[in-house]
Protein backbone atom coordinates (compact mmCIF):
# COMPACT_ATOMS: atom_id res chain seq x y z
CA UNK A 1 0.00 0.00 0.00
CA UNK A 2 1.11 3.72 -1.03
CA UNK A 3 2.84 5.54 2.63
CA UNK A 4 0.38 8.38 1.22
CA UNK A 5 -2.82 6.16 1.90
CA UNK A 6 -1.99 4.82 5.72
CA UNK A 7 -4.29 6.26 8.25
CA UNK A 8 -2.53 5.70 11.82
CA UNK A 9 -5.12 4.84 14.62
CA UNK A 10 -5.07 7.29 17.30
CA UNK A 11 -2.78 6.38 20.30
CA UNK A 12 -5.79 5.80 22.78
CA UNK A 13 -6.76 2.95 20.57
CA UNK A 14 -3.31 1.26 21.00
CA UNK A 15 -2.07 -0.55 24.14
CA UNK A 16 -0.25 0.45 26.19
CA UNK A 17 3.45 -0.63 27.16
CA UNK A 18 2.69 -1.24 30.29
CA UNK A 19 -0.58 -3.27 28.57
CA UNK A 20 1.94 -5.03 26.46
CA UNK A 21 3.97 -6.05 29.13
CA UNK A 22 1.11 -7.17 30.89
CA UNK A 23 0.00 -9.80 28.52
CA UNK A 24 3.20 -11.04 27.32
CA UNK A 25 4.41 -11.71 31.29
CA UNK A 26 1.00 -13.62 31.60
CA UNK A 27 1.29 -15.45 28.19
CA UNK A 28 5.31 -16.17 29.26
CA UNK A 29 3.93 -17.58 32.61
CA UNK A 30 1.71 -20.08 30.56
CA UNK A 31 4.56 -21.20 28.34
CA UNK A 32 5.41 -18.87 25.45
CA UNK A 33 8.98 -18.50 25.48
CA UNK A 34 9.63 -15.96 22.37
CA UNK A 35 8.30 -12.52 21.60
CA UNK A 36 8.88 -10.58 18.46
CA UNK A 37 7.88 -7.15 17.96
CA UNK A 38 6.57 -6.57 14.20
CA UNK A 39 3.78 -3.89 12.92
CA UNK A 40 2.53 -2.95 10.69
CA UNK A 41 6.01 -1.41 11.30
CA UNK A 42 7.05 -1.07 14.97
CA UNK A 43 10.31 1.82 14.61
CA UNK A 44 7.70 4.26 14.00
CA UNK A 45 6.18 3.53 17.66
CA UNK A 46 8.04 6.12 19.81
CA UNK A 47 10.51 5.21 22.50
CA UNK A 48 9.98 1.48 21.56
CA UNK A 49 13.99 1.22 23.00
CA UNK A 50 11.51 1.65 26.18
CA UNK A 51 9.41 -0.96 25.55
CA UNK A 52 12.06 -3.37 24.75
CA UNK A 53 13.78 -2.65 28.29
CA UNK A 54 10.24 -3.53 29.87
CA UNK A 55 10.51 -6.86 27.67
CA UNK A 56 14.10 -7.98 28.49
CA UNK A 57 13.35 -7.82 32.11
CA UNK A 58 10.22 -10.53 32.07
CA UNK A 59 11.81 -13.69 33.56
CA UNK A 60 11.10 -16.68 31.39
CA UNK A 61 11.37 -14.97 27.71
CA UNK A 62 13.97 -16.99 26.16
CA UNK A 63 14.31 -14.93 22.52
CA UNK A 64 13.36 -11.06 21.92
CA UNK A 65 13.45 -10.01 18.45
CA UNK A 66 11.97 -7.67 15.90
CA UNK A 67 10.96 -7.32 11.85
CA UNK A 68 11.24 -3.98 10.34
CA UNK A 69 11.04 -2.17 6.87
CA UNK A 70 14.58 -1.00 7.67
CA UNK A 71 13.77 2.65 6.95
CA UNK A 72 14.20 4.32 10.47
CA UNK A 73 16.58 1.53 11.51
CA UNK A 74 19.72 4.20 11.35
CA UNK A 75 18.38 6.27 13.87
CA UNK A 76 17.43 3.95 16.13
CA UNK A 77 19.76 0.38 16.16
CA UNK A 78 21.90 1.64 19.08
CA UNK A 79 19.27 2.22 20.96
CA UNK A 80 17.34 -0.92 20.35
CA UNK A 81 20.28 -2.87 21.42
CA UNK A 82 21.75 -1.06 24.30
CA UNK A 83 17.74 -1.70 25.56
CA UNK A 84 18.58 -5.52 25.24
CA UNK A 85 17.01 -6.41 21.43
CA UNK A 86 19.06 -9.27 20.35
CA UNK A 87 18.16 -10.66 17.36
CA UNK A 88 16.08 -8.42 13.99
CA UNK A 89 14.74 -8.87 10.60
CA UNK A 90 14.96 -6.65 8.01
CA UNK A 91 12.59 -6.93 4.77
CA UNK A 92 14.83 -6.09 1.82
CA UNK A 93 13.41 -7.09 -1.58
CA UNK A 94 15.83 -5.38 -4.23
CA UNK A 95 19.18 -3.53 -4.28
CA UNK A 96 17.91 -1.80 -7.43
CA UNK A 97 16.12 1.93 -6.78
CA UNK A 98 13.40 1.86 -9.55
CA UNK A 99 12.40 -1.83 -8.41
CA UNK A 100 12.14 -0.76 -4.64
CA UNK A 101 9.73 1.99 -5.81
CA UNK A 102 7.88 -0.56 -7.61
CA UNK A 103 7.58 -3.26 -4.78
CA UNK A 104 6.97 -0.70 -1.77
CA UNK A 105 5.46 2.45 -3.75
CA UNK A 106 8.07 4.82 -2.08
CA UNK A 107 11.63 5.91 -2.41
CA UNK A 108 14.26 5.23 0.46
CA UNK A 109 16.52 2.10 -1.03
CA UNK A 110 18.87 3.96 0.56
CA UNK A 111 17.70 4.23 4.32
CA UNK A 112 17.11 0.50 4.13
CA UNK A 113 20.95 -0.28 3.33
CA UNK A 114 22.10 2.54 5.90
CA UNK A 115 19.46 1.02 8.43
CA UNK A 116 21.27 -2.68 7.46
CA UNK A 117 24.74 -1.00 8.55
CA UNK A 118 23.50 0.53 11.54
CA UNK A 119 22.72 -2.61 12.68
CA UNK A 120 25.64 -4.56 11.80
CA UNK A 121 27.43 -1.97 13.46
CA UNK A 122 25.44 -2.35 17.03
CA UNK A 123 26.34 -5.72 17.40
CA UNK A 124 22.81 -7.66 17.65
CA UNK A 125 23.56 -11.16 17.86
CA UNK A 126 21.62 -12.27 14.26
CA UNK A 127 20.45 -10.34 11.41
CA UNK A 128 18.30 -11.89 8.84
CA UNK A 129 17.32 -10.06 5.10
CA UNK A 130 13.65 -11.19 4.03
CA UNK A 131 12.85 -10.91 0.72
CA UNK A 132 9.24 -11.06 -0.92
CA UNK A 133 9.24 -14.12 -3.74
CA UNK A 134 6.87 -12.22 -6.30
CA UNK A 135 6.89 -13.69 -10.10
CA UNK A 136 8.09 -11.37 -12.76
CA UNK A 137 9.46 -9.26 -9.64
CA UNK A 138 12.16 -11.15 -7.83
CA UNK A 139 13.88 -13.51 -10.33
CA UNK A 140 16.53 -11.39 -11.25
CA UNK A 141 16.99 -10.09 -7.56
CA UNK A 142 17.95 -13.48 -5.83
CA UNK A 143 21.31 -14.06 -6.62
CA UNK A 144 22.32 -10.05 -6.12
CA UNK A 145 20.44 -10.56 -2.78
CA UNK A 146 22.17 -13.14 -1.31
CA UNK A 147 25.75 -11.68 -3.19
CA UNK A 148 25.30 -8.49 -1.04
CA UNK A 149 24.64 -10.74 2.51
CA UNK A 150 27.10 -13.05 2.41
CA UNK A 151 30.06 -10.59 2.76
CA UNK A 152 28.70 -8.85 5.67
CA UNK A 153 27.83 -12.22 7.26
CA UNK A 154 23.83 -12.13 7.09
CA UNK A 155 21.43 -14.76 5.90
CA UNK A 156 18.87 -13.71 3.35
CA UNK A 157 15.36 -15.87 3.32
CA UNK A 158 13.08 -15.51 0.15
CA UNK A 159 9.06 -15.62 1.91
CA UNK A 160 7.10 -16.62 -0.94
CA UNK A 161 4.10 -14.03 -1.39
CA UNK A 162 0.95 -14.83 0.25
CA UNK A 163 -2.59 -13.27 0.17
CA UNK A 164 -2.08 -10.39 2.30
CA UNK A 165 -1.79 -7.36 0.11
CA UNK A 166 -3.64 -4.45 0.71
CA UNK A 167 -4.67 -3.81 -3.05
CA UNK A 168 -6.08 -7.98 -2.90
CA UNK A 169 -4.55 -8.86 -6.12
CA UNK A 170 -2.79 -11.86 -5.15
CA UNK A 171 -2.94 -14.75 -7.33
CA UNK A 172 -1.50 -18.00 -7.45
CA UNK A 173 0.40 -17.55 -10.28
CA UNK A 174 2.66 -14.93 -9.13
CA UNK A 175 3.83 -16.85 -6.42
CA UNK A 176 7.41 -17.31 -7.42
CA UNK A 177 8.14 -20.92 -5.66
CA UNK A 178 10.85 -22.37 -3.12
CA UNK A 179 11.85 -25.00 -5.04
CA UNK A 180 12.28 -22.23 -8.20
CA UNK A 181 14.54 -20.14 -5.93
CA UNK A 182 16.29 -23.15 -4.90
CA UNK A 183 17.09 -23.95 -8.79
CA UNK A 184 18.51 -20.48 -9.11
CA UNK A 185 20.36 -20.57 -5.88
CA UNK A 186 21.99 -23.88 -7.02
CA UNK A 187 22.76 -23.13 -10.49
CA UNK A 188 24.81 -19.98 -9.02
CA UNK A 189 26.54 -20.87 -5.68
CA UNK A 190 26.15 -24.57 -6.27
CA UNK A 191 25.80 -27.35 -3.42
CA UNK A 192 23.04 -26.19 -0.56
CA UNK A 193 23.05 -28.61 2.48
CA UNK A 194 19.96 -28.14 4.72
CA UNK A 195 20.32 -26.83 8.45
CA UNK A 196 18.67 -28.55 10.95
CA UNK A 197 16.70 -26.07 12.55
CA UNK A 198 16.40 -25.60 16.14
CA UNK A 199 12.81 -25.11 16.45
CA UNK A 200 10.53 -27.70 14.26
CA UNK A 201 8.07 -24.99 14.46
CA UNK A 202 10.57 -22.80 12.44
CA UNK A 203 8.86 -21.48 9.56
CA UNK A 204 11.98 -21.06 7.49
CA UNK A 205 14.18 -23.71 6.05
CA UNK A 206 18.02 -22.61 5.89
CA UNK A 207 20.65 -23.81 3.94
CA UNK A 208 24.42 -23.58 4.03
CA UNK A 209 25.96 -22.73 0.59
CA UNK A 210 28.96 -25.10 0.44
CA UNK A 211 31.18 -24.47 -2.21
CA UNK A 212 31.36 -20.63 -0.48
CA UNK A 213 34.43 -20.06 1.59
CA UNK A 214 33.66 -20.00 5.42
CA UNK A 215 33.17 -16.74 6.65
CA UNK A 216 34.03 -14.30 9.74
CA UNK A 217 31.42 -16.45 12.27
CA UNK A 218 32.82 -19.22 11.06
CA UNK A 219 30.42 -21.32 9.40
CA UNK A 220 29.44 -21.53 5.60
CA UNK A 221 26.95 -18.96 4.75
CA UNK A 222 23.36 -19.11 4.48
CA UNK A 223 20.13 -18.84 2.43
CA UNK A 224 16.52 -19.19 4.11
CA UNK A 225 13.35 -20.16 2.30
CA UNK A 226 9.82 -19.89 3.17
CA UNK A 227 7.16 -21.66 1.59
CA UNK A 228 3.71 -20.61 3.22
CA UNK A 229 1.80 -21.36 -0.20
CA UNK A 230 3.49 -24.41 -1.96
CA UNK A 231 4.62 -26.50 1.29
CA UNK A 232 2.77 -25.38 4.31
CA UNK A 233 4.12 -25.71 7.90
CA UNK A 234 0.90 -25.06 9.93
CA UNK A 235 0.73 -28.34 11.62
CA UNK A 236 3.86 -27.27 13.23
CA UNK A 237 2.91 -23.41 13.96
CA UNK A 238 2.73 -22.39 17.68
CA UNK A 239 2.44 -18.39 16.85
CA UNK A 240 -0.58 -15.75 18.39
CA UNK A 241 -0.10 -12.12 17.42
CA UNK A 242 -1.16 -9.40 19.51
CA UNK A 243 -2.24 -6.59 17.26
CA UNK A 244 -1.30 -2.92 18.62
CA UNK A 245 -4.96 -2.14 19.33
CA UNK A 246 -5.08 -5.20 21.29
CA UNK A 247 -6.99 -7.98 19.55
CA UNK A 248 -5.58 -11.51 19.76
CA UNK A 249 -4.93 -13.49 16.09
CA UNK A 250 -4.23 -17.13 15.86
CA UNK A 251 -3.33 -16.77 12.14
CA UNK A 252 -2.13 -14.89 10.20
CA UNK A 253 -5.18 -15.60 7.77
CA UNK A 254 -8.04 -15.92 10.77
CA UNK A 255 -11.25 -13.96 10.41
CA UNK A 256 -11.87 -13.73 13.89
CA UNK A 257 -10.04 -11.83 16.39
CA UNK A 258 -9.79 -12.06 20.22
CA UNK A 259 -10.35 -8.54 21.91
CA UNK A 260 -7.93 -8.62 24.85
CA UNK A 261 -7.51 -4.45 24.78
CA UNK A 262 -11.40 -4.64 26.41
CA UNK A 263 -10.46 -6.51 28.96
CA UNK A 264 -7.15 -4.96 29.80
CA UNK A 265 -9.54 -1.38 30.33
CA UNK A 266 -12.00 -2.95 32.10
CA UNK A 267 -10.44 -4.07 35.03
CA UNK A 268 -10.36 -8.16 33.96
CA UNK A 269 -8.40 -10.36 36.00
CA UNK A 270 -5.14 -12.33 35.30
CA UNK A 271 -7.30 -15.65 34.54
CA UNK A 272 -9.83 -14.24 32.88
CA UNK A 273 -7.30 -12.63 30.11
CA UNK A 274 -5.31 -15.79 30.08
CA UNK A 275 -8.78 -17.79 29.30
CA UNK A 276 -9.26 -15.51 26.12
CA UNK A 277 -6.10 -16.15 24.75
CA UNK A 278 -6.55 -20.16 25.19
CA UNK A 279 -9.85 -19.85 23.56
CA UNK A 280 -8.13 -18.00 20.83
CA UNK A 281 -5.58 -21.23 20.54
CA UNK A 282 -8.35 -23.67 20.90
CA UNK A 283 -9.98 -22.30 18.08
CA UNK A 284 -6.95 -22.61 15.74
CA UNK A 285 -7.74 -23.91 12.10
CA UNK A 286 -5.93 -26.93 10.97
CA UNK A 287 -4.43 -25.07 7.77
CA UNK A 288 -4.61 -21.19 6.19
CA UNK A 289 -6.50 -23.23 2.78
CA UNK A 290 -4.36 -21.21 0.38
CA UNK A 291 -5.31 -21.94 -3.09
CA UNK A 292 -8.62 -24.27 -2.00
CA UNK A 293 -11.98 -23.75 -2.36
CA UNK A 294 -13.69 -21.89 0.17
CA UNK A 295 -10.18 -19.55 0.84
CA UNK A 296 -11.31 -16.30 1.68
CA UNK A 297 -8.46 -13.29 2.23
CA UNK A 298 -8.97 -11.83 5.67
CA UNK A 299 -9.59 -8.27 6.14
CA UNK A 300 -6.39 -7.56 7.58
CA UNK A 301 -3.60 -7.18 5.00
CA UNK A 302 -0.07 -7.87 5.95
CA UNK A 303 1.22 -4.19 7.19
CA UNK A 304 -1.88 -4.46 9.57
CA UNK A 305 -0.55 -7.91 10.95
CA UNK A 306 3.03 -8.02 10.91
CA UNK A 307 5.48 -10.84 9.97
């Protein structure tokens, strides 16, 4: 969506940090053990440094991280990681100016890659490049993309595009595939040997490219893929998102939404807010339906969700 045509809600609508906290503490005293903060895009939140301070000091959170557009990143990566932030993901879908302004309808290539150095130069412990798979759109990106990571040590995933977008123009066919970015990533680097991951609920599949020298970590470098559309993982999903007004969502495609921010405001108790958020779980679908009959797009599109 155009920046021109977002409408911000006003900031009584939003929770609260101290509402935040609040729910993630409960939710990390009933077993959820990491927290990302996403968006639509979080940096613009102010003090959110703050907010990750009140985070890094709940007992029992195991893995604090963040997804961002990148484009206020510069002014704020110090900040984010002096306040304890250690891992973030940055969405970077070309190196090339005219295709940015295509893909995200603005310009600012450039405050993405200066946001990228920031936070190479704070230090966080992992930084990850996503990277919209879009037919017509990203073929001639991928190999540039993952040329510009390696040498600064980061690992670039390709997400392949789901049914999210705010203009609802998604189509099957211009889902450019995992295994079609695989075939590219092969014929260029050669060899890729999978990486176990360390969650099975991981929704990205890494590989190590193994005819590329090790690097400064020392291991081999690294590509990600996600395949939401042609090899679904939500059997093994375990995420709830907290929207900034408050509602609970148990997928990122559900058409009903949990509304914890009335409770929160009207004086509910520990148990009661816990409750909503199981019946939110409970009520998890067995898949998003992608492609099937019946698949409806929800409401929501993705800058209105987060990653």
């Amino acid at each position: 969506m155009p920046a021109d045509d977002v409408t911000f809600l006003p900031r009584e609508s939003l929770l609260t940090f101290e509402e935040i906290v609040r729910v993630t503490r409960l939710l990390v005293g009933v077993g959820i053990r990491d927290v990302r903060l996403t968006g639509g895009e979080p940096l613009v939140r102010r003090e959110l440094d703050r907010l990750v301070a009140m985070l890094v000091e709940i007992d029992g959170i195991e893995d604090l991280a963040l997804t961002t557009n990148g484009m206020l990143l510069s002014e704020q990566a110090q900040s984010l990681r002096r306040a304890g932030l250690k891992r973030i993901n940055i969405s970077l879908d070309t190196l090339n100016e005219e295709a940015f302004r295509k893909i995200t309808r603005r310009e600012g290539l450039d405050r993405v890659l200066g946001g990228i150095d920031a936070a190479i130069d704070a230090g966080f412990d992992s930084i990850r490049l996503n990277a919209l798979a879009i037919r017509d759109l990203t073929e001639p990106e991928v190999i540039p993309l993952v040329e510009f990571a390696i040498p600064r040590g980061l690992t670039m995933r390709f997400i392949e595009y789901m049914p999210l977008d705010a203009e609802r123009r998604w189509r099957a066919d211009r889902v450019l595939s995992g295994d079609e970015i695989m075939a590219r990533l092969e014929g260029h680097f050669g060899g890729l040997r999978p990486v176990a991951p360390p969650h099975l609920s991981q929704p990205a599949r890494d590989y190590e490219l193994v005819d590329r020298p090790i690097g400064r970590d020392g291991r081999l470098p690294r590509v990600g893929l996600i395949r939401p559309v042609t090899e679904p993982f939500c059997g093994a999903c375990d995420r709830i998102r907290l929207t900034a007004e408050g509602t609970i969502r148990n997928c990122l495609f559900s058409h009903q939404e949990w509304d914890l921010r009335g409770l929160l405001r009207g004086g509910a108790g520990d148990d009661e807010i816990v409750s909503a958020v199981a019946s939110a779980v409970f009520a998890k679908g067995p898949g998003h339906l992608i492609s099937q009959i019946g698949f409806t797009q929800p409401e929501r599109p993705m800058f209105r969700i987060g990653g």
